[in-house]
N, C-alpha and C. Protein backbone atom coordinates (compact mmCIF):
# COMPACT_ATOMS: atom_id res chain seq x y z
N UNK A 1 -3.92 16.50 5.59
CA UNK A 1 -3.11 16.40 6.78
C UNK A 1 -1.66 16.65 6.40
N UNK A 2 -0.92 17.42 7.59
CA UNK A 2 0.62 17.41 6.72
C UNK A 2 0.98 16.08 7.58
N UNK A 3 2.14 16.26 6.37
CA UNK A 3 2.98 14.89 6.93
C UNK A 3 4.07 15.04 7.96
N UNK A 4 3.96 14.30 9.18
CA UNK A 4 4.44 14.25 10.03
C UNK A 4 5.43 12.72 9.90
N UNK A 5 6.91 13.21 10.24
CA UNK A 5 8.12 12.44 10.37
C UNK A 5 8.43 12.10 11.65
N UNK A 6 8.60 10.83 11.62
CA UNK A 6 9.31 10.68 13.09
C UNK A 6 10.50 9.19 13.23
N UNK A 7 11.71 9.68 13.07
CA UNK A 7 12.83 8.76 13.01
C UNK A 7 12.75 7.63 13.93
N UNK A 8 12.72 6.05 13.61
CA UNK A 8 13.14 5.43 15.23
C UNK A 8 14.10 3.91 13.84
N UNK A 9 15.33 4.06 14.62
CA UNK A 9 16.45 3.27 13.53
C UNK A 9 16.12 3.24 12.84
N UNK A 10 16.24 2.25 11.79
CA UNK A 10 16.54 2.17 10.68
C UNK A 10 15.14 2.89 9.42
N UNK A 11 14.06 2.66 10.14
CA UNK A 11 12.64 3.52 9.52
C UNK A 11 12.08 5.18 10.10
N UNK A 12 11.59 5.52 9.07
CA UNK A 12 10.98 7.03 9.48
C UNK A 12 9.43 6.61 9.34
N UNK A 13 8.87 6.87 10.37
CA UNK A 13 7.40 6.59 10.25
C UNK A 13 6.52 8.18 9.97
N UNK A 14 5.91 8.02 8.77
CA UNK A 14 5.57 9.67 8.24
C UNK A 14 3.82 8.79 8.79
N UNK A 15 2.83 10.15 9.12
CA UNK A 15 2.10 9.76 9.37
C UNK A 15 1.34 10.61 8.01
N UNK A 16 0.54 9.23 7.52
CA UNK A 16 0.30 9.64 6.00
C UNK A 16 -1.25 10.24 5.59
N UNK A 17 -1.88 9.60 6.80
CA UNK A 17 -3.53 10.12 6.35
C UNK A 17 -4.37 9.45 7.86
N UNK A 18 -5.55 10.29 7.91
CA UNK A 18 -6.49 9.29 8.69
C UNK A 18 -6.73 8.00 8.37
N UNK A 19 -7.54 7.33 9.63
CA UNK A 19 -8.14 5.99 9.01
C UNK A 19 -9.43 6.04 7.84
N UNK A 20 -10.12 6.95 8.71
CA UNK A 20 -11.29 7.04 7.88
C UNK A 20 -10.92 7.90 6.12
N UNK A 21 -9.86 8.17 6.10
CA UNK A 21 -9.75 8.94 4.34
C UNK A 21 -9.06 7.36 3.64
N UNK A 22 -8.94 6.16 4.37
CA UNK A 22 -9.15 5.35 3.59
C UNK A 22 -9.77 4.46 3.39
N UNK A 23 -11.09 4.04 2.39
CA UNK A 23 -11.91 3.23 2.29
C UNK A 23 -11.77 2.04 2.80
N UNK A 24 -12.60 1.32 3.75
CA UNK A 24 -12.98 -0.18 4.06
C UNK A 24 -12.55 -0.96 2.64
N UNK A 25 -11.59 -2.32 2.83
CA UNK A 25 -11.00 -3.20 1.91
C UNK A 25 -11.32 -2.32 0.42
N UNK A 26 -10.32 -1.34 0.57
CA UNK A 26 -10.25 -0.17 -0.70
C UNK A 26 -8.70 0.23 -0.62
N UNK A 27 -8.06 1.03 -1.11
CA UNK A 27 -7.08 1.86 -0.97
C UNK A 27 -7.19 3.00 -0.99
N UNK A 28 -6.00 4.16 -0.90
CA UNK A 28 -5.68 5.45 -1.46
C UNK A 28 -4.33 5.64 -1.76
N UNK A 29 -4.04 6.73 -2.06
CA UNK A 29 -2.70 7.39 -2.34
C UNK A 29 -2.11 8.48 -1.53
N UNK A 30 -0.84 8.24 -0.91
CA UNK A 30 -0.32 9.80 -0.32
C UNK A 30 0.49 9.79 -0.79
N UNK A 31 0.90 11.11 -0.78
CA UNK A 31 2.42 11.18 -1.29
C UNK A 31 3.27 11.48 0.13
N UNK A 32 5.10 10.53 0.35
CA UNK A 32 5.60 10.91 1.31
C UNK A 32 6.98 11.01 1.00
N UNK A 33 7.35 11.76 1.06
CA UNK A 33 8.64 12.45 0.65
C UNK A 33 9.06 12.32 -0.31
N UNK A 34 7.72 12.83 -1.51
CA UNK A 34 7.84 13.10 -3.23
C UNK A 34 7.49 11.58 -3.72
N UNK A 35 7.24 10.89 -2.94
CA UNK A 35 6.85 9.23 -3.35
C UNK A 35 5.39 9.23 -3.45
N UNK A 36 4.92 8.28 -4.44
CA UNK A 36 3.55 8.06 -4.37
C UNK A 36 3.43 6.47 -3.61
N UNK A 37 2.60 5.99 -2.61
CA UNK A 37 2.55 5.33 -1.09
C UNK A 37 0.89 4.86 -1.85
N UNK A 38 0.53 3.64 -1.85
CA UNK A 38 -0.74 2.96 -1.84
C UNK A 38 -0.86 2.58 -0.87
N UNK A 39 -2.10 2.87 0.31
CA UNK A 39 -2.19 2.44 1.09
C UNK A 39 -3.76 1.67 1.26
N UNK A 40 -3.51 0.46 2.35
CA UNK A 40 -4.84 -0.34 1.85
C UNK A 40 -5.61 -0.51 3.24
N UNK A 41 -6.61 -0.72 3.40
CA UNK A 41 -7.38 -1.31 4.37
C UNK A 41 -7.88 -2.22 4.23
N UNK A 42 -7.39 -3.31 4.51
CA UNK A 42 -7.78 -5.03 4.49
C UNK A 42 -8.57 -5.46 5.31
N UNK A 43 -10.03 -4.39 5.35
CA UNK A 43 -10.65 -4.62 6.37
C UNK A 43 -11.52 -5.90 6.55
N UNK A 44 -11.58 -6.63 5.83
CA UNK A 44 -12.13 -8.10 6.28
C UNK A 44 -11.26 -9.11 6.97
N UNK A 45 -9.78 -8.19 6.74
CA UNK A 45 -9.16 -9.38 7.40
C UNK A 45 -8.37 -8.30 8.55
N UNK A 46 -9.31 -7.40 8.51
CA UNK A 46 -8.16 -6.45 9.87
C UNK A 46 -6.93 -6.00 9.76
N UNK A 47 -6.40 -5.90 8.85
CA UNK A 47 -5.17 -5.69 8.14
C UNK A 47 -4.63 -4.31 7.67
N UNK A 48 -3.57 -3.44 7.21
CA UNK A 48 -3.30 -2.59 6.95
C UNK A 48 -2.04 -2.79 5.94
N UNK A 49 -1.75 -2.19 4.37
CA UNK A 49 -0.92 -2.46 3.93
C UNK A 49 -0.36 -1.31 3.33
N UNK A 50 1.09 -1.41 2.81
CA UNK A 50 1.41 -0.06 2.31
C UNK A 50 2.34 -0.69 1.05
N UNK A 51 1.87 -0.12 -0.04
CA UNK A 51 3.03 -0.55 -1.31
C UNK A 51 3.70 1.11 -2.22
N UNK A 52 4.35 0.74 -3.22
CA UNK A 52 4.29 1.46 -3.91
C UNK A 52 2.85 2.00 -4.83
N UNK A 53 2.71 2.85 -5.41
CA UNK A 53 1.29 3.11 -6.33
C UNK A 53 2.05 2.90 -7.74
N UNK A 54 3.43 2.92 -7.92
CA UNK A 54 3.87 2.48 -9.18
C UNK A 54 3.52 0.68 -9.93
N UNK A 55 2.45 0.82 -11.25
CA UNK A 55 2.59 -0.19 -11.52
C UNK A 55 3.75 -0.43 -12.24
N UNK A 56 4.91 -2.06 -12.04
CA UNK A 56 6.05 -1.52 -12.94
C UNK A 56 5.54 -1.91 -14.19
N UNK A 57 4.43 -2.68 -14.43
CA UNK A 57 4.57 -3.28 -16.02
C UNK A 57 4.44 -2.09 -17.06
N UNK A 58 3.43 -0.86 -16.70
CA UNK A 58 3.53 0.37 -17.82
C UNK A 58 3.24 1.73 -17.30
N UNK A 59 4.13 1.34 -15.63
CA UNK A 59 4.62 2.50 -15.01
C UNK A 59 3.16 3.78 -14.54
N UNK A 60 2.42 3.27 -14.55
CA UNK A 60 0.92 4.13 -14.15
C UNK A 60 1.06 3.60 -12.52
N UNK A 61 0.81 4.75 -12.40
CA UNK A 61 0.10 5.37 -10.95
C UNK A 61 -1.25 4.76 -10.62
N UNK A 62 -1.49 3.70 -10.25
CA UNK A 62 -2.70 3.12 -10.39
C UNK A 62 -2.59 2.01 -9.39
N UNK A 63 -1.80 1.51 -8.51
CA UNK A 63 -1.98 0.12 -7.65
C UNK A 63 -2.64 0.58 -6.42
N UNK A 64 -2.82 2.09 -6.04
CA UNK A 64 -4.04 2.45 -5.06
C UNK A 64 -5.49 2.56 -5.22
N UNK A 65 -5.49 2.38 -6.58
CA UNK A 65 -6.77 2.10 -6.88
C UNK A 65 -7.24 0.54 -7.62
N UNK A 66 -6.80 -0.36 -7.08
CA UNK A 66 -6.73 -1.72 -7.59
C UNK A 66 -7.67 -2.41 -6.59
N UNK A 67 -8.22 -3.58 -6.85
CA UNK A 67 -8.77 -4.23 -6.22
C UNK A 67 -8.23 -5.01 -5.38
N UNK A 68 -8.50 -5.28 -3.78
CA UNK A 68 -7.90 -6.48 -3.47
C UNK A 68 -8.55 -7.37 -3.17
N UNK A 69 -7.96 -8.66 -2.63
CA UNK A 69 -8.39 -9.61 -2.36
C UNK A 69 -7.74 -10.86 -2.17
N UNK A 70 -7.54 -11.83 -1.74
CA UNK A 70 -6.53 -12.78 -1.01
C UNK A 70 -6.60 -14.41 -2.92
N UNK A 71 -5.24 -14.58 -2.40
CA UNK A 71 -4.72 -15.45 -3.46
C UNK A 71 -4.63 -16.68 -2.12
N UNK A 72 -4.89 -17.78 -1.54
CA UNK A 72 -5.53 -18.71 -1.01
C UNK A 72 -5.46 -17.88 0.38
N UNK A 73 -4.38 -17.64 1.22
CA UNK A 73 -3.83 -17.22 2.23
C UNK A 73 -3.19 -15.83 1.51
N UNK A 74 -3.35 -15.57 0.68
CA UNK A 74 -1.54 -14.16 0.30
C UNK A 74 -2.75 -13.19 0.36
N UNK A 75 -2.65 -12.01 0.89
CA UNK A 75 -3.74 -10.82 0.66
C UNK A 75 -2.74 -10.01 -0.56
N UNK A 76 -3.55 -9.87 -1.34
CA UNK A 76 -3.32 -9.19 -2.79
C UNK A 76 -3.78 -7.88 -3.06
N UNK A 77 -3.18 -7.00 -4.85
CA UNK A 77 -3.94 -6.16 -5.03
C UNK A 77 -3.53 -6.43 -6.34
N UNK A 78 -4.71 -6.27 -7.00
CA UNK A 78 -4.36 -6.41 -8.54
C UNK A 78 -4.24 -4.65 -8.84
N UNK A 79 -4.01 -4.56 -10.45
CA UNK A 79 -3.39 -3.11 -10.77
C UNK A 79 -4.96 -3.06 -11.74
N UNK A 80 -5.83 -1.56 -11.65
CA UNK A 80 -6.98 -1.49 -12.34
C UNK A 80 -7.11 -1.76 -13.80
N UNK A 81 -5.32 -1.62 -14.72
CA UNK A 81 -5.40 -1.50 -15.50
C UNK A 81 -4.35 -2.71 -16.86
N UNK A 82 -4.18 -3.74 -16.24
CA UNK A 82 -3.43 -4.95 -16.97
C UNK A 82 -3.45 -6.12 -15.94
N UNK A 83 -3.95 -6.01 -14.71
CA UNK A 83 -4.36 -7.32 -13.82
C UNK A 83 -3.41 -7.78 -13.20
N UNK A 84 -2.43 -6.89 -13.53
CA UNK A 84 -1.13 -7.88 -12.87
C UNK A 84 -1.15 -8.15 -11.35
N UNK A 85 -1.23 -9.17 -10.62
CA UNK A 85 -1.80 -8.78 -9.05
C UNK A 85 -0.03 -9.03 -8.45
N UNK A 86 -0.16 -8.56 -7.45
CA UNK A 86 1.11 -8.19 -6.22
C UNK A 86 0.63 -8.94 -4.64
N UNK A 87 1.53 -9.40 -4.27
CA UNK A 87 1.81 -9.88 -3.43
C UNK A 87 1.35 -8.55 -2.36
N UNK A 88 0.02 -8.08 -0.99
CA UNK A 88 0.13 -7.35 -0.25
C UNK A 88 1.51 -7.31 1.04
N UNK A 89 2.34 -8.41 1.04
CA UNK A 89 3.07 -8.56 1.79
C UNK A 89 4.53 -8.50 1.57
N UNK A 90 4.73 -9.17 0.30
CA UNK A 90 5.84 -9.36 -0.35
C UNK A 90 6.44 -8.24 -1.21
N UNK A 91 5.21 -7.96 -1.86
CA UNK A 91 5.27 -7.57 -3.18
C UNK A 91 5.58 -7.65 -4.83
N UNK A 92 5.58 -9.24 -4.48
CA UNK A 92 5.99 -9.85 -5.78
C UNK A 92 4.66 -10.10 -6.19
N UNK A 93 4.81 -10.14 -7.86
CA UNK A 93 3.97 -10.58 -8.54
C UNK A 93 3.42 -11.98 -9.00
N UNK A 94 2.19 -12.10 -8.25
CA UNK A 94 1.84 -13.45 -8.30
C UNK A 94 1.53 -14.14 -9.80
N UNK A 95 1.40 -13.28 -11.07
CA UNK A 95 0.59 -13.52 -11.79
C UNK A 95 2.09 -13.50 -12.96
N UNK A 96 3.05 -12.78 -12.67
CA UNK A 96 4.48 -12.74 -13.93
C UNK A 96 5.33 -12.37 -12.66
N UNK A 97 6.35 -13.11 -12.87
CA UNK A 97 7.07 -13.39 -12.07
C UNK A 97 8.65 -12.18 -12.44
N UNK A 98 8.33 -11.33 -13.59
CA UNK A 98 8.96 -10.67 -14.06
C UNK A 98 8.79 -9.36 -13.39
N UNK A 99 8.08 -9.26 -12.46
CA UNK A 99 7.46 -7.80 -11.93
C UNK A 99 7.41 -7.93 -10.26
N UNK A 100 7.70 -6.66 -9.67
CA UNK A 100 7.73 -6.60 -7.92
C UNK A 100 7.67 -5.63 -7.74
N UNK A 101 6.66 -4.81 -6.93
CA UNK A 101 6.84 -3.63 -6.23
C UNK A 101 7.52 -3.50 -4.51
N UNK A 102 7.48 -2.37 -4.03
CA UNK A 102 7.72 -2.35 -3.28
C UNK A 102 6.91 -2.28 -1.96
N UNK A 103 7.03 -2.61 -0.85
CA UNK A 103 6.15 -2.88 0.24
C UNK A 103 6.87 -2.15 1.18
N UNK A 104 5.73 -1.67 2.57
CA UNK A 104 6.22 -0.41 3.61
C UNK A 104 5.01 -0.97 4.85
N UNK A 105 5.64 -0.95 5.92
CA UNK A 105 4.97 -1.55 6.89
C UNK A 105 4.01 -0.16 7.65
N UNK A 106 3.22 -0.78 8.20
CA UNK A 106 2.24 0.09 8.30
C UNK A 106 1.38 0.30 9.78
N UNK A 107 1.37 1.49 10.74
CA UNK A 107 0.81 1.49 11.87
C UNK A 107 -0.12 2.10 11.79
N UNK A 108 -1.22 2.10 12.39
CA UNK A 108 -2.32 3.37 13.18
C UNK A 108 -2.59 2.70 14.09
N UNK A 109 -2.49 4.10 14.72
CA UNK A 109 -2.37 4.52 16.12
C UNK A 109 -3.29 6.05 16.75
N UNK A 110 -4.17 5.74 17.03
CA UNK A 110 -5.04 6.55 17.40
C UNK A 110 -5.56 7.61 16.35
N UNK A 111 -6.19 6.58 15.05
CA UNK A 111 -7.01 7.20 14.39
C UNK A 111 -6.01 7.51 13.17
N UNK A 112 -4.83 7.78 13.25
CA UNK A 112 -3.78 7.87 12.59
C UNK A 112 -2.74 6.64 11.58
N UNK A 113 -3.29 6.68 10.31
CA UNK A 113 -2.43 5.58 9.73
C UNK A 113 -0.48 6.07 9.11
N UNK A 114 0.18 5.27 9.75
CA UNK A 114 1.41 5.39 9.42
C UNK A 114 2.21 5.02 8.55
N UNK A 115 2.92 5.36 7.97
CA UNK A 115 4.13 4.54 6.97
C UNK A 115 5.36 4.38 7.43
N UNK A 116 5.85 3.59 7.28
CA UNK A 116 7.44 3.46 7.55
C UNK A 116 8.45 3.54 6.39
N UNK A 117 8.93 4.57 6.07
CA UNK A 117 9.63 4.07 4.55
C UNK A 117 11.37 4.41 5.43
């Protein structure tokens, strides 16, 4: 799909992929304006999330392919490859407090999942 921009204040909402190109409580990756975008479907809890795909601890491209799953109430994603898990909301790291990615709010809207960066 190309990426479609659309300004409203302070966010640009790029529309990044279908629903269905991203797996049920899975992620993927788009890229939106040269950025790599993890995006999640929190589908047990109905949810939609958007982070960076940068892990910072050794900088791999890998937090769209991480597992998630909730820390009591916090919906999470760990990184496939050193465990470090992230906050789905925050984006802080629940597990070293030395590490944070970044987080991007997230719409779909008729079949269409959005980013706001």
């Amino acid at each position: 799909m190309e990426a479609i921009a659309i300004n409203t204040d302070k966010l640009t909402w790029h529309a990044a992929c279908r629903v269905e190109d991203i797996p049920q409580d899975g992620g993927a990756c788009a890229l939106i304006d040269g950025r790599q975008i993890a995006i999640f479907n929190f589908a047990r809890r109905g949810e939609w999330y958007a982070t960076d795909n940068e892990c910072p601890h050794r900088q791999q491209m890998a937090i769209g392919r991480g597992m998630i799953g909730s820390q009591g109430e916090e919906p999470k994603v760990a990184c496939p490859f050193h465990k470090r898990t992230f906050s789905l909301k925050t984006g802080h790291c629940l597990n070293d407090d030395g590490y944070r990615i970044n987080t991007f709010p997230v719409k779909v809207e008729q079949g269409v999942v959005f980013v706001g960066v």
